[in-house]
C-alpha atoms as a PDB file:
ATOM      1  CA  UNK A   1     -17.712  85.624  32.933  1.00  0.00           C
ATOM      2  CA  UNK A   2     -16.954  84.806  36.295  1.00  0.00           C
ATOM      3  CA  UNK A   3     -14.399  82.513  36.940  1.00  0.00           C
ATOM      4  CA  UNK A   4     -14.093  79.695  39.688  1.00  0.00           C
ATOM      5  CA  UNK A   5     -11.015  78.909  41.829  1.00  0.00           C
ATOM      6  CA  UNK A   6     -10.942  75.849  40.087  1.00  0.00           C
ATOM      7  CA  UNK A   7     -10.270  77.184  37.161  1.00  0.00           C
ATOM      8  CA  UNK A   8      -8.029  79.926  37.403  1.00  0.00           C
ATOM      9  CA  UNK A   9      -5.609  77.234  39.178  1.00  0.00           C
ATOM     10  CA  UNK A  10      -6.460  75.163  36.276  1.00  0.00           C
ATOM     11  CA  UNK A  11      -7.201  72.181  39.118  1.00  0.00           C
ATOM     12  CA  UNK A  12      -8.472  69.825  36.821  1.00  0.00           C
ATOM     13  CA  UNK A  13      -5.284  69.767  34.368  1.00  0.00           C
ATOM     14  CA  UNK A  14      -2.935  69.037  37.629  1.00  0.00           C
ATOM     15  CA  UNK A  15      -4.989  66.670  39.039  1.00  0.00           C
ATOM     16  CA  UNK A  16      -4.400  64.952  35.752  1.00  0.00           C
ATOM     17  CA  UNK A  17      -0.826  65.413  35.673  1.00  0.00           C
ATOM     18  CA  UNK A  18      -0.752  63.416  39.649  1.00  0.00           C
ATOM     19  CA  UNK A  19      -2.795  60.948  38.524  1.00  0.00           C
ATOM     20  CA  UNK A  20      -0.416  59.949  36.427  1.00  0.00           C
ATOM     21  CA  UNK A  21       1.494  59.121  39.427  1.00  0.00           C
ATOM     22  CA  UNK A  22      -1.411  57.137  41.552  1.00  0.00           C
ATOM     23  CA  UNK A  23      -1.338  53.350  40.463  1.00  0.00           C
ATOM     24  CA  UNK A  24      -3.751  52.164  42.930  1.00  0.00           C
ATOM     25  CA  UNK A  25      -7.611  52.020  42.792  1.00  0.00           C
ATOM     26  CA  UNK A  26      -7.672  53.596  46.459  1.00  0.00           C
ATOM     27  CA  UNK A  27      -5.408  56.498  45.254  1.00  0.00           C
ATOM     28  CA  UNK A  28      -7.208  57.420  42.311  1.00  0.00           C
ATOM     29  CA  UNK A  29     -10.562  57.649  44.502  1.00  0.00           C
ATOM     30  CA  UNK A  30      -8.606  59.864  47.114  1.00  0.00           C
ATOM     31  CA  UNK A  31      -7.580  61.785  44.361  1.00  0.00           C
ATOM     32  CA  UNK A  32     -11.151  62.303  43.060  1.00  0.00           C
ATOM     33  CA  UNK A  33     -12.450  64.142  46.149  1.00  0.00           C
ATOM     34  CA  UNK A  34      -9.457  66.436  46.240  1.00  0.00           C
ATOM     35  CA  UNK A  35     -11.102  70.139  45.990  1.00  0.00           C
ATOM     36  CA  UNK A  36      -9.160  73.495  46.404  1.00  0.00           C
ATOM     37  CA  UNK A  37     -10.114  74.793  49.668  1.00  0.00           C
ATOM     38  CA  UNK A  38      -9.511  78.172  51.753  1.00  0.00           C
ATOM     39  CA  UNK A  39      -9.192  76.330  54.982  1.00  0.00           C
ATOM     40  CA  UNK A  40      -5.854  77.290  55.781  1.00  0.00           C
ATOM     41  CA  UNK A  41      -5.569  74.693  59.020  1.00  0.00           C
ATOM     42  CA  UNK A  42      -6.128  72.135  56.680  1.00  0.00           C
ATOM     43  CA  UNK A  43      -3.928  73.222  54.332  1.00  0.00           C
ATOM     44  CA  UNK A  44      -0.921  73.889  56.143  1.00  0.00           C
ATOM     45  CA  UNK A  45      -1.590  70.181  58.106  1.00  0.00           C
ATOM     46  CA  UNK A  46      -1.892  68.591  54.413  1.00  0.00           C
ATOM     47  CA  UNK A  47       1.677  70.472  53.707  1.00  0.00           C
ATOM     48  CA  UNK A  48       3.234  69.273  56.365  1.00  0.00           C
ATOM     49  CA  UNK A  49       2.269  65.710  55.608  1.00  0.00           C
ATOM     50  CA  UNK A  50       3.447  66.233  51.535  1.00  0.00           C
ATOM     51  CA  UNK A  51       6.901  67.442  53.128  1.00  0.00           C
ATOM     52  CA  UNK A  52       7.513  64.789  55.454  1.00  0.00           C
ATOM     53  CA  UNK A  53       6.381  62.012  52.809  1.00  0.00           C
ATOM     54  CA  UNK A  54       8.577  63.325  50.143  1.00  0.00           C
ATOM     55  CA  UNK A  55      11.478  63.465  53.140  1.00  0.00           C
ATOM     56  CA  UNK A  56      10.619  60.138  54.007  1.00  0.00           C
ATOM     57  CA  UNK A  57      11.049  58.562  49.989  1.00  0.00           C
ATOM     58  CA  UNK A  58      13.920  60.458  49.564  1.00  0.00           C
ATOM     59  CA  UNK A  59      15.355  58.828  52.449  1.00  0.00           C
ATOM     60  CA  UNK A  60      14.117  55.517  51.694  1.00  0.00           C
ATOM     61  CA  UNK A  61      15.480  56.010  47.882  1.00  0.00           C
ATOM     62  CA  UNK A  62      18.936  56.650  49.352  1.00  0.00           C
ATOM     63  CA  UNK A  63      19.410  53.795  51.710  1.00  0.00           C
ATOM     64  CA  UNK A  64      21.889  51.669  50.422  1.00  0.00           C
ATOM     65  CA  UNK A  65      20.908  49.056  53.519  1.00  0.00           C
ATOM     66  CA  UNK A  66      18.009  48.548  55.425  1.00  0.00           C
ATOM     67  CA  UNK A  67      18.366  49.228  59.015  1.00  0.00           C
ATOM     68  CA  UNK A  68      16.540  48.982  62.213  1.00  0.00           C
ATOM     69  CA  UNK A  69      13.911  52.653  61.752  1.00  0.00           C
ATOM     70  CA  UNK A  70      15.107  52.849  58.094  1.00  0.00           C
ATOM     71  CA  UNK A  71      12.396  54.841  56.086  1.00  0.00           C
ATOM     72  CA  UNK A  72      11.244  51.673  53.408  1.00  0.00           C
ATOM     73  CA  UNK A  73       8.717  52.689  50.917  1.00  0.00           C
ATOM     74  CA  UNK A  74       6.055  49.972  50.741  1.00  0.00           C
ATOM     75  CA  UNK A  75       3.877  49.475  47.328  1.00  0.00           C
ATOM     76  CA  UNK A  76       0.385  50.273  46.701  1.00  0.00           C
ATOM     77  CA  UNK A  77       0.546  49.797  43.107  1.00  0.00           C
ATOM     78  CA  UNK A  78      -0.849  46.248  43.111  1.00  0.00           C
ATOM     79  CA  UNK A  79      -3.817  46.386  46.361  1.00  0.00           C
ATOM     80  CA  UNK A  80      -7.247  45.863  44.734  1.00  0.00           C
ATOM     81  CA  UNK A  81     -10.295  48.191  45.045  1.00  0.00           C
ATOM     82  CA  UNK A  82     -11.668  46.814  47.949  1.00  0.00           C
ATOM     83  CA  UNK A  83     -15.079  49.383  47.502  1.00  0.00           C
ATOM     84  CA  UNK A  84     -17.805  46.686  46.054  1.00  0.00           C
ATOM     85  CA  UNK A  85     -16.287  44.128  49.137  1.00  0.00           C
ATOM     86  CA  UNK A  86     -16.833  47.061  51.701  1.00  0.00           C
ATOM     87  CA  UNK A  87     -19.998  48.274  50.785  1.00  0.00           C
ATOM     88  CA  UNK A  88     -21.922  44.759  51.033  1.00  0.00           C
ATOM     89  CA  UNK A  89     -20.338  43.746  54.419  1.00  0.00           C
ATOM     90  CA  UNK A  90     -22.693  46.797  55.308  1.00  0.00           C
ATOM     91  CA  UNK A  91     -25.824  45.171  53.829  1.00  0.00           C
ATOM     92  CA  UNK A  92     -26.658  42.483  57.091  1.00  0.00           C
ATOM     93  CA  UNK A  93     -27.082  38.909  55.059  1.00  0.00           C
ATOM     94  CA  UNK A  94     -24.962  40.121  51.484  1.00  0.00           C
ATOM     95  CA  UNK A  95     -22.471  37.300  51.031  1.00  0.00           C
ATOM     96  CA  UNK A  96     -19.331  37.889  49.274  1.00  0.00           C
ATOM     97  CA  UNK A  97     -17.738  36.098  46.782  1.00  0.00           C
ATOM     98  CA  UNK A  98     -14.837  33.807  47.112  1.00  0.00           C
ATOM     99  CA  UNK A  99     -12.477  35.702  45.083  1.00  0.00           C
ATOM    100  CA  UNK A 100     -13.820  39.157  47.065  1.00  0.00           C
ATOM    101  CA  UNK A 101     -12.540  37.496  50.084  1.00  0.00           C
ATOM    102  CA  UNK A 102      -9.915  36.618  48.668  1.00  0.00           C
ATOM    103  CA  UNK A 103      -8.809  40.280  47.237  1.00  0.00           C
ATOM    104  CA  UNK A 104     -10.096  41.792  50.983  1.00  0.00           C
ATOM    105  CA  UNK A 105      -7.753  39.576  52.636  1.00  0.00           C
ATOM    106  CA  UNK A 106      -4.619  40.026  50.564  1.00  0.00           C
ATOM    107  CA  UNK A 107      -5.810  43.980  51.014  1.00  0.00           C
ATOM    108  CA  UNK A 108      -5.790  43.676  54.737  1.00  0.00           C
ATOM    109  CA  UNK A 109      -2.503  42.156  54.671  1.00  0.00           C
ATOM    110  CA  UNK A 110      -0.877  44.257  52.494  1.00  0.00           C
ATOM    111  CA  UNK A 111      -2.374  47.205  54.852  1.00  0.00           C
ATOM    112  CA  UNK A 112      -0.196  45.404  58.123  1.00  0.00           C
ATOM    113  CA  UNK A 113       2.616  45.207  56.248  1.00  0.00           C
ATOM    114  CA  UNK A 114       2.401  48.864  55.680  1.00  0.00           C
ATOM    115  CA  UNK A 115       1.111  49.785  59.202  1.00  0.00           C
ATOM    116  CA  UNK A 116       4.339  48.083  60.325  1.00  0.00           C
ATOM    117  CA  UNK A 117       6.525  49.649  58.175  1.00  0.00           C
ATOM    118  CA  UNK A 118       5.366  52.942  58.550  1.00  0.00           C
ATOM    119  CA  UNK A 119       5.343  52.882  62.241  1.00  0.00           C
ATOM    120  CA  UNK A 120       8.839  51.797  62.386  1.00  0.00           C
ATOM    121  CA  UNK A 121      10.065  55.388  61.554  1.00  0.00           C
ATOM    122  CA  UNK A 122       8.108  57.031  63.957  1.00  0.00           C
ATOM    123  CA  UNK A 123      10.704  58.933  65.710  1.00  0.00           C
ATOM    124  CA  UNK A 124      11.822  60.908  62.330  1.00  0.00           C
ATOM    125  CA  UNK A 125       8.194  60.772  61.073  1.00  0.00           C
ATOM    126  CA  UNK A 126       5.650  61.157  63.753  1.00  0.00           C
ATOM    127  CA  UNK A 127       2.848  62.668  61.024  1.00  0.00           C
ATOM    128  CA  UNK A 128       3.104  59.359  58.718  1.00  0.00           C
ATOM    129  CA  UNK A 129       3.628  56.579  61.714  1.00  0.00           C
ATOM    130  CA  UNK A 130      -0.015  58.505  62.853  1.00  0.00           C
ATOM    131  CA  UNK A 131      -1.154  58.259  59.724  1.00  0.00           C
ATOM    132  CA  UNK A 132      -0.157  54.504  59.499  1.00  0.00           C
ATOM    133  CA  UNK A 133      -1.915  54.056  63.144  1.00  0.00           C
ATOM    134  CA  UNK A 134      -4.928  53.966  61.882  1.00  0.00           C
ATOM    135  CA  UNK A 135      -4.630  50.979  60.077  1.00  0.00           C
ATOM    136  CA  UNK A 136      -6.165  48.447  62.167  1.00  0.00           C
ATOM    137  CA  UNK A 137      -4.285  45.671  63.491  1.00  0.00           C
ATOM    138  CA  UNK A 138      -6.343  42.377  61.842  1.00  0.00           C
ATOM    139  CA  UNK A 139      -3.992  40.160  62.237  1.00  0.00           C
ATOM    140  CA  UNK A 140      -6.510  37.473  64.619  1.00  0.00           C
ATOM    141  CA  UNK A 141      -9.010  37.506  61.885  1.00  0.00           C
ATOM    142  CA  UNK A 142      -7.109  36.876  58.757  1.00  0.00           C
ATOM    143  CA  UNK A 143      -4.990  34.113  60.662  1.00  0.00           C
ATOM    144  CA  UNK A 144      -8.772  32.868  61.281  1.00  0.00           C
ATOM    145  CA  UNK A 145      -9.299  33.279  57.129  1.00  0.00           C
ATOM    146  CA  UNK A 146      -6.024  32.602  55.720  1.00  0.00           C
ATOM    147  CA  UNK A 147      -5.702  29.275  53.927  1.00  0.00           C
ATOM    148  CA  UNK A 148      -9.697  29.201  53.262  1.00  0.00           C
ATOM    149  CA  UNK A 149      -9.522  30.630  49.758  1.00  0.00           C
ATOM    150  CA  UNK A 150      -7.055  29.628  47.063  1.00  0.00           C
ATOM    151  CA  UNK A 151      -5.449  33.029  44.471  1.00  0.00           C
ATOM    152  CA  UNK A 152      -7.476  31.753  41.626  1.00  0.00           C
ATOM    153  CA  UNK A 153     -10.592  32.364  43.599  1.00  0.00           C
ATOM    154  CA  UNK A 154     -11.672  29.196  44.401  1.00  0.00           C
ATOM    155  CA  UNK A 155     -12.515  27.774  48.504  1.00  0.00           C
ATOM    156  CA  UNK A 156      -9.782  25.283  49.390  1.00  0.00           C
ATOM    157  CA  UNK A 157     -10.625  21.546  50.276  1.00  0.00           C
ATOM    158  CA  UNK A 158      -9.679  22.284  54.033  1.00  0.00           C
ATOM    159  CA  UNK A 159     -12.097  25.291  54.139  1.00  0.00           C
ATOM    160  CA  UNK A 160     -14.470  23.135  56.134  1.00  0.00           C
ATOM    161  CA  UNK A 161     -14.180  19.536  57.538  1.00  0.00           C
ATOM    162  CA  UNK A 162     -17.807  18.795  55.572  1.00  0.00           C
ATOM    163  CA  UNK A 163     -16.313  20.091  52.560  1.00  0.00           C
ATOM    164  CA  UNK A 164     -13.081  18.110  52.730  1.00  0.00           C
ATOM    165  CA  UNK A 165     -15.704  15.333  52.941  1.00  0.00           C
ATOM    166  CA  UNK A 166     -18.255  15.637  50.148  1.00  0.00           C
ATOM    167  CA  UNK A 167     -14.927  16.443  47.622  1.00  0.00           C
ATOM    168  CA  UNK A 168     -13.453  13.699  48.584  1.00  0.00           C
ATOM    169  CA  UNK A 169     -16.931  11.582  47.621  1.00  0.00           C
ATOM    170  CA  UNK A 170     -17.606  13.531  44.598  1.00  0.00           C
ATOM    171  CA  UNK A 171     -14.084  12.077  43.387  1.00  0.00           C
ATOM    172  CA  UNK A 172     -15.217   8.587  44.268  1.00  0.00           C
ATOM    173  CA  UNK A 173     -18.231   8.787  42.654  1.00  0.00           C
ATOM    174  CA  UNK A 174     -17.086  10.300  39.438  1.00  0.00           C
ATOM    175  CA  UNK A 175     -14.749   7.433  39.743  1.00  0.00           C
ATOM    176  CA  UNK A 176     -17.564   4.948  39.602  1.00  0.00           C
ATOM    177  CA  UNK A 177     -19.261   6.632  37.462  1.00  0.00           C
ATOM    178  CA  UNK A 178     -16.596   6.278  34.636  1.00  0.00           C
ATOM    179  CA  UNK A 179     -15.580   2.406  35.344  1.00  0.00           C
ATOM    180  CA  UNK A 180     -19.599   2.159  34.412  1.00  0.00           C
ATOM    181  CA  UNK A 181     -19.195   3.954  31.467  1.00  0.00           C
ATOM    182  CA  UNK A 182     -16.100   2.382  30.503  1.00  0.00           C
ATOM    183  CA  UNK A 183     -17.375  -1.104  31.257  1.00  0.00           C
ATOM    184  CA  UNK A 184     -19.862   0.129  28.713  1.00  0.00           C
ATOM    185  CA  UNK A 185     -17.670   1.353  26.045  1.00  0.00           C
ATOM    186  CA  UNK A 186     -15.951  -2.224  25.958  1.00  0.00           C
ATOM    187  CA  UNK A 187     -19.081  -4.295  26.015  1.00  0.00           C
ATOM    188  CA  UNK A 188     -20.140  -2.211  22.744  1.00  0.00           C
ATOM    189  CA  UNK A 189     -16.734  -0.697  20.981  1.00  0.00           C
ATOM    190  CA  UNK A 190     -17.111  -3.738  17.976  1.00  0.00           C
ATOM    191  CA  UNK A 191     -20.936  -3.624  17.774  1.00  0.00           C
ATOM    192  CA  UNK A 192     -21.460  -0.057  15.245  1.00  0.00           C
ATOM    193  CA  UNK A 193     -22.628   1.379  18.270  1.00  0.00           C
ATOM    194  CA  UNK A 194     -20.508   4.237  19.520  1.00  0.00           C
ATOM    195  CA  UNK A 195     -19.857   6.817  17.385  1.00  0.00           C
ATOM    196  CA  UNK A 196     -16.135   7.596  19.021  1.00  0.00           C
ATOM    197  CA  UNK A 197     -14.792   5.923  21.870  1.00  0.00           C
ATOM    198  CA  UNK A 198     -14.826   8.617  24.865  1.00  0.00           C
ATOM    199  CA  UNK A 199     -16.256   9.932  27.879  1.00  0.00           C
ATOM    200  CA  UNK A 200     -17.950  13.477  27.716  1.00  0.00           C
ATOM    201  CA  UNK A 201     -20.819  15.512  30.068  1.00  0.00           C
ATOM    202  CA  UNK A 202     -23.962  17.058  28.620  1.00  0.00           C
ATOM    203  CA  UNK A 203     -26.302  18.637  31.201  1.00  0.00           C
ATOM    204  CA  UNK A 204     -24.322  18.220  33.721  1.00  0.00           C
ATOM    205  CA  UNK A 205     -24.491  14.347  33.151  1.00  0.00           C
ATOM    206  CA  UNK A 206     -21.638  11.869  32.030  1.00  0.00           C
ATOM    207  CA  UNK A 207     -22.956  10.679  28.796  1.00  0.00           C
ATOM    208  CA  UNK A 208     -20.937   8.457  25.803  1.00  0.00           C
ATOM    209  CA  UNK A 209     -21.461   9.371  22.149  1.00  0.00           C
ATOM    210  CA  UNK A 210     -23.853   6.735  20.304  1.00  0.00           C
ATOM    211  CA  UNK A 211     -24.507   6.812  16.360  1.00  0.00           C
ATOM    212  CA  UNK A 212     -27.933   7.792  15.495  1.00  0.00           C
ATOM    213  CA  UNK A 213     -30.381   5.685  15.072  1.00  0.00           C
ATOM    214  CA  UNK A 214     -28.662   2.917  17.614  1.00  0.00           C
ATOM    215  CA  UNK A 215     -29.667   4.149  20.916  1.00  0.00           C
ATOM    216  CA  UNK A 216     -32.261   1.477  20.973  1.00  0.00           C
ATOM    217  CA  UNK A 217     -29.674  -1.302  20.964  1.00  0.00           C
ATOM    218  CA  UNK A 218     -28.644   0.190  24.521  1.00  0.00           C
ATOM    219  CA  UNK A 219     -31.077   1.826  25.783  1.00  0.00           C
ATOM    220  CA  UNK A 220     -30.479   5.003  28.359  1.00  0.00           C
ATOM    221  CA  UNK A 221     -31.335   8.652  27.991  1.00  0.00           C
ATOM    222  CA  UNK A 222     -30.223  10.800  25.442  1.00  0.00           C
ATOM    223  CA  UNK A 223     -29.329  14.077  26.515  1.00  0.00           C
ATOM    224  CA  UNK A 224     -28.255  16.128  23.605  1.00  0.00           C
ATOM    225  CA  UNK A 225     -26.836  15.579  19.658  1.00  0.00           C
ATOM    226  CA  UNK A 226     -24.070  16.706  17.750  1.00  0.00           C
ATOM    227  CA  UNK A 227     -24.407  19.849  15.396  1.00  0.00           C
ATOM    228  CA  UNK A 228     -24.577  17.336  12.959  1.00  0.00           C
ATOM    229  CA  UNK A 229     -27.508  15.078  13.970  1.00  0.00           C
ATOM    230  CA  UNK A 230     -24.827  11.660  13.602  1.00  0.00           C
ATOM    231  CA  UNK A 231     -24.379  11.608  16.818  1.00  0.00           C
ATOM    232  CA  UNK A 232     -26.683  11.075  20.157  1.00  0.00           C
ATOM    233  CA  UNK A 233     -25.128  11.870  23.669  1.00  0.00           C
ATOM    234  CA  UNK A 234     -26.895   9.076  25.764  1.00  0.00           C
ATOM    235  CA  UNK A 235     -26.645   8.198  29.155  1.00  0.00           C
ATOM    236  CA  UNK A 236     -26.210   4.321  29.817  1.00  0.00           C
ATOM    237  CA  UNK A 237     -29.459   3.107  31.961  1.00  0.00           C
ATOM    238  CA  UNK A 238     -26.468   1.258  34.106  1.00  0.00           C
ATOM    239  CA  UNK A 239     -25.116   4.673  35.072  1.00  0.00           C
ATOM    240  CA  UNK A 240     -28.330   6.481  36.019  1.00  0.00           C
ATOM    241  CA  UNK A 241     -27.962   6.017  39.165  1.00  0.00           C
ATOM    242  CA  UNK A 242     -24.569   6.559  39.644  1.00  0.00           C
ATOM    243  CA  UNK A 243     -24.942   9.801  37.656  1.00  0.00           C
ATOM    244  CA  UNK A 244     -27.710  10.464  40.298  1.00  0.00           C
ATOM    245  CA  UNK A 245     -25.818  10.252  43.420  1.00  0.00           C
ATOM    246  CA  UNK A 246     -23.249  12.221  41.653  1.00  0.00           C
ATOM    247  CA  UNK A 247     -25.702  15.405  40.798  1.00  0.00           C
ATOM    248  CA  UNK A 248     -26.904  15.427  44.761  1.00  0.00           C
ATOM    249  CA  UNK A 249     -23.444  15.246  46.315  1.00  0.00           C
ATOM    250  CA  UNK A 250     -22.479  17.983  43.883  1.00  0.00           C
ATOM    251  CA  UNK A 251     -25.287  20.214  45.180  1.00  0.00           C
ATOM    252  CA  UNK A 252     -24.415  19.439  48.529  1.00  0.00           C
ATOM    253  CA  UNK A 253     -20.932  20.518  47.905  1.00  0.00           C
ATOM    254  CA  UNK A 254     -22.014  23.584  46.176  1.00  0.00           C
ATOM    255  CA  UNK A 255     -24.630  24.229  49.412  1.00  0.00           C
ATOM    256  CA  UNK A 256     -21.381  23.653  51.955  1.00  0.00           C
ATOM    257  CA  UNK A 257     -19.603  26.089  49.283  1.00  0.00           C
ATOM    258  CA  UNK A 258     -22.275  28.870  50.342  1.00  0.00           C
ATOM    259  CA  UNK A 259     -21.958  28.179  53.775  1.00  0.00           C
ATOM    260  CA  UNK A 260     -18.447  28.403  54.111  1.00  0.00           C
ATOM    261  CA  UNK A 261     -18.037  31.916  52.206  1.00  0.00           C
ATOM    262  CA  UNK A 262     -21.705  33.506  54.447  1.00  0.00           C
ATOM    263  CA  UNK A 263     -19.937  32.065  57.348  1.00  0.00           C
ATOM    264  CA  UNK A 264     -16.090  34.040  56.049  1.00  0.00           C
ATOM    265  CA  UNK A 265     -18.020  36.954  55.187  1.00  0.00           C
ATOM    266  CA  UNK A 266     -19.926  37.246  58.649  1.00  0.00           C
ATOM    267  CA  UNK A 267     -16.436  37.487  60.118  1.00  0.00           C
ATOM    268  CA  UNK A 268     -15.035  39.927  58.032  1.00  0.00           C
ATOM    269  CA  UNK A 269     -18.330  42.000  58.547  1.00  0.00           C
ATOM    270  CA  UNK A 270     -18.072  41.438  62.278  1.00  0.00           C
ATOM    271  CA  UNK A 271     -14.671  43.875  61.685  1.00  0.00           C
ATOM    272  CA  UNK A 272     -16.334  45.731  59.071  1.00  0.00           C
ATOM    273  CA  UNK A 273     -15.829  49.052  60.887  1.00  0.00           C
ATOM    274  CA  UNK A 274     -12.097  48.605  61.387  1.00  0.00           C
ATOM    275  CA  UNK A 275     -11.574  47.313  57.714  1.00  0.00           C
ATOM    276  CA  UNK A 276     -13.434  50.646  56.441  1.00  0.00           C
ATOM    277  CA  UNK A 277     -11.499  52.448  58.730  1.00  0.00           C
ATOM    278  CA  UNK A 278      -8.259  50.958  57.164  1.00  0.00           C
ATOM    279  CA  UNK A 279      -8.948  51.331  53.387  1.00  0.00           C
ATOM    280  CA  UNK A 280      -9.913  55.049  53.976  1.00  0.00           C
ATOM    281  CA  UNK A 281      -6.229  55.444  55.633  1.00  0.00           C
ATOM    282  CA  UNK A 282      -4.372  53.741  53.007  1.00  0.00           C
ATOM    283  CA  UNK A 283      -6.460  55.321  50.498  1.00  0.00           C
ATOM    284  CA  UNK A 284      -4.791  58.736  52.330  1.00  0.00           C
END
């Protein structure tokens, strides 16, 4: 039997036992590619960097104050894995999603907060403040970006003047919409007509709950029943139109959504060398 270096250093079991000790998605891909190696330049480099982090946490660990070139661990624990976000700002025309944008931009951050902590301890710890230098410096571009997306995913109002606009007119026209179907509801609440006395949405549609069987006292479209068959979901021939208007100025508000985030991503892809660049160091 012949045996490999990898296993008579029984590699695999201790890079189990470290990644029990990686926390971020970055880390544990680092830690993945890790192979023994012979190259003795690049292991004695890789042992000088081990030495001077673990002198740099012990330090940081025994500061009872922060001071000016104080060693200050920062966290990785909670950065997201930025790979899916990276890999289509290579693909020319891919548009992220909001909430990747969002992720890539707390990421890139996170990653200047780091750079600048790192860097500020050069003098005792030249390898890491190098390491840390080559983080890029983004801090134009996500001034440019921050603000556009909100942390549950979603493009903020301000993201672009037209969709400030057509948000503020999908409001008014739901608006309408429900003093029509309301004005309804009271012209037929005593007449056996409705079936309960609210405001729902079927197909996309604001529609009021009519008993079976009486649609033809009020006439509209009916766009669904109940699981029961007692009650038809119809659409007031009043509100048509108003329902219209409401469907086309939400699918001009989803069209201005899809603008907005090709538009975000073409920035961040205009940097997408320096962002790689900067999620391969931290992933170091």
């Amino acid at each position: 039997m012949i045996l490999t270096s990898s296993e008579v250093l029984e590699f695999e079991a201790l890079r189990r036992l470290l990644g029990r000790y990686v926390y971020s998605a970055l880390g544990r891909a680092e830690l993945d590619l890790v192979e023994p190696t012979s190259n003795r330049e690049w292991i004695e480099s890789t042992l000088a960097d081990a030495t001077e982090a673990l002198d740099f946490v012990r330090m940081a660990q025994s500061q009872q104050t922060p001071q000016r070139g104080a060693a200050i661990c920062p966290r990785f624990d909670s950065i997201p894995d930025p790979g899916p976000s990276v890999s289509l700002l290579r693909i020319e025309g891919a548009a992220l999603e909001a909430r990747q944008i969002y992720e890539l931009t707390q990421l890139l951050d996170q990653a200047g907060e780091i750079r600048a902590l790192l860097s500020a301890s050069a003098e005792r710890f030249p390898r890491i403040a190098g390491m840390a230098g080559q983080i890029s410096d983004l801090r134009p571009l996500l001034r440019e970006l921050r603000g556009k997306i909100l942390p549950d995913g979603s493009l903020a109002d301000d993201a672009s003047v037209m969709l400030n606009k057509l948000r503020r007119d999908v409001e008014k026209q739901q608006k309408q919409v429900h003093i029509s179907l309301e004005r309804f509801m009271r012209a037929h609440r005593d007449d056996g007509t409705l079936q309960e006395d609210f405001i729902t949405i079927r197909n996309d549609r604001f529609v009021v709950p009519v008993i079976a069987g009486q649609q033809r006292k009020v006439g509209g479209v009916i766009h669904g029943t109940s699981g029961t068959g007692h009650t038809l979901f119809v659409e007031p021939l009043d509100t048509i139109d108003l329902n219209n208007e409401l469907v086309r100025l939400r699918e001009e508000e989803l069209r201005e959504v899809d603008r907005v985030l090709r538009d975000l991503t073409e920035r961040l892809r205009s940097h997408a060398v320096e962002i790689a660049a900067s999620v391969a160091a931290i992933g170091r």
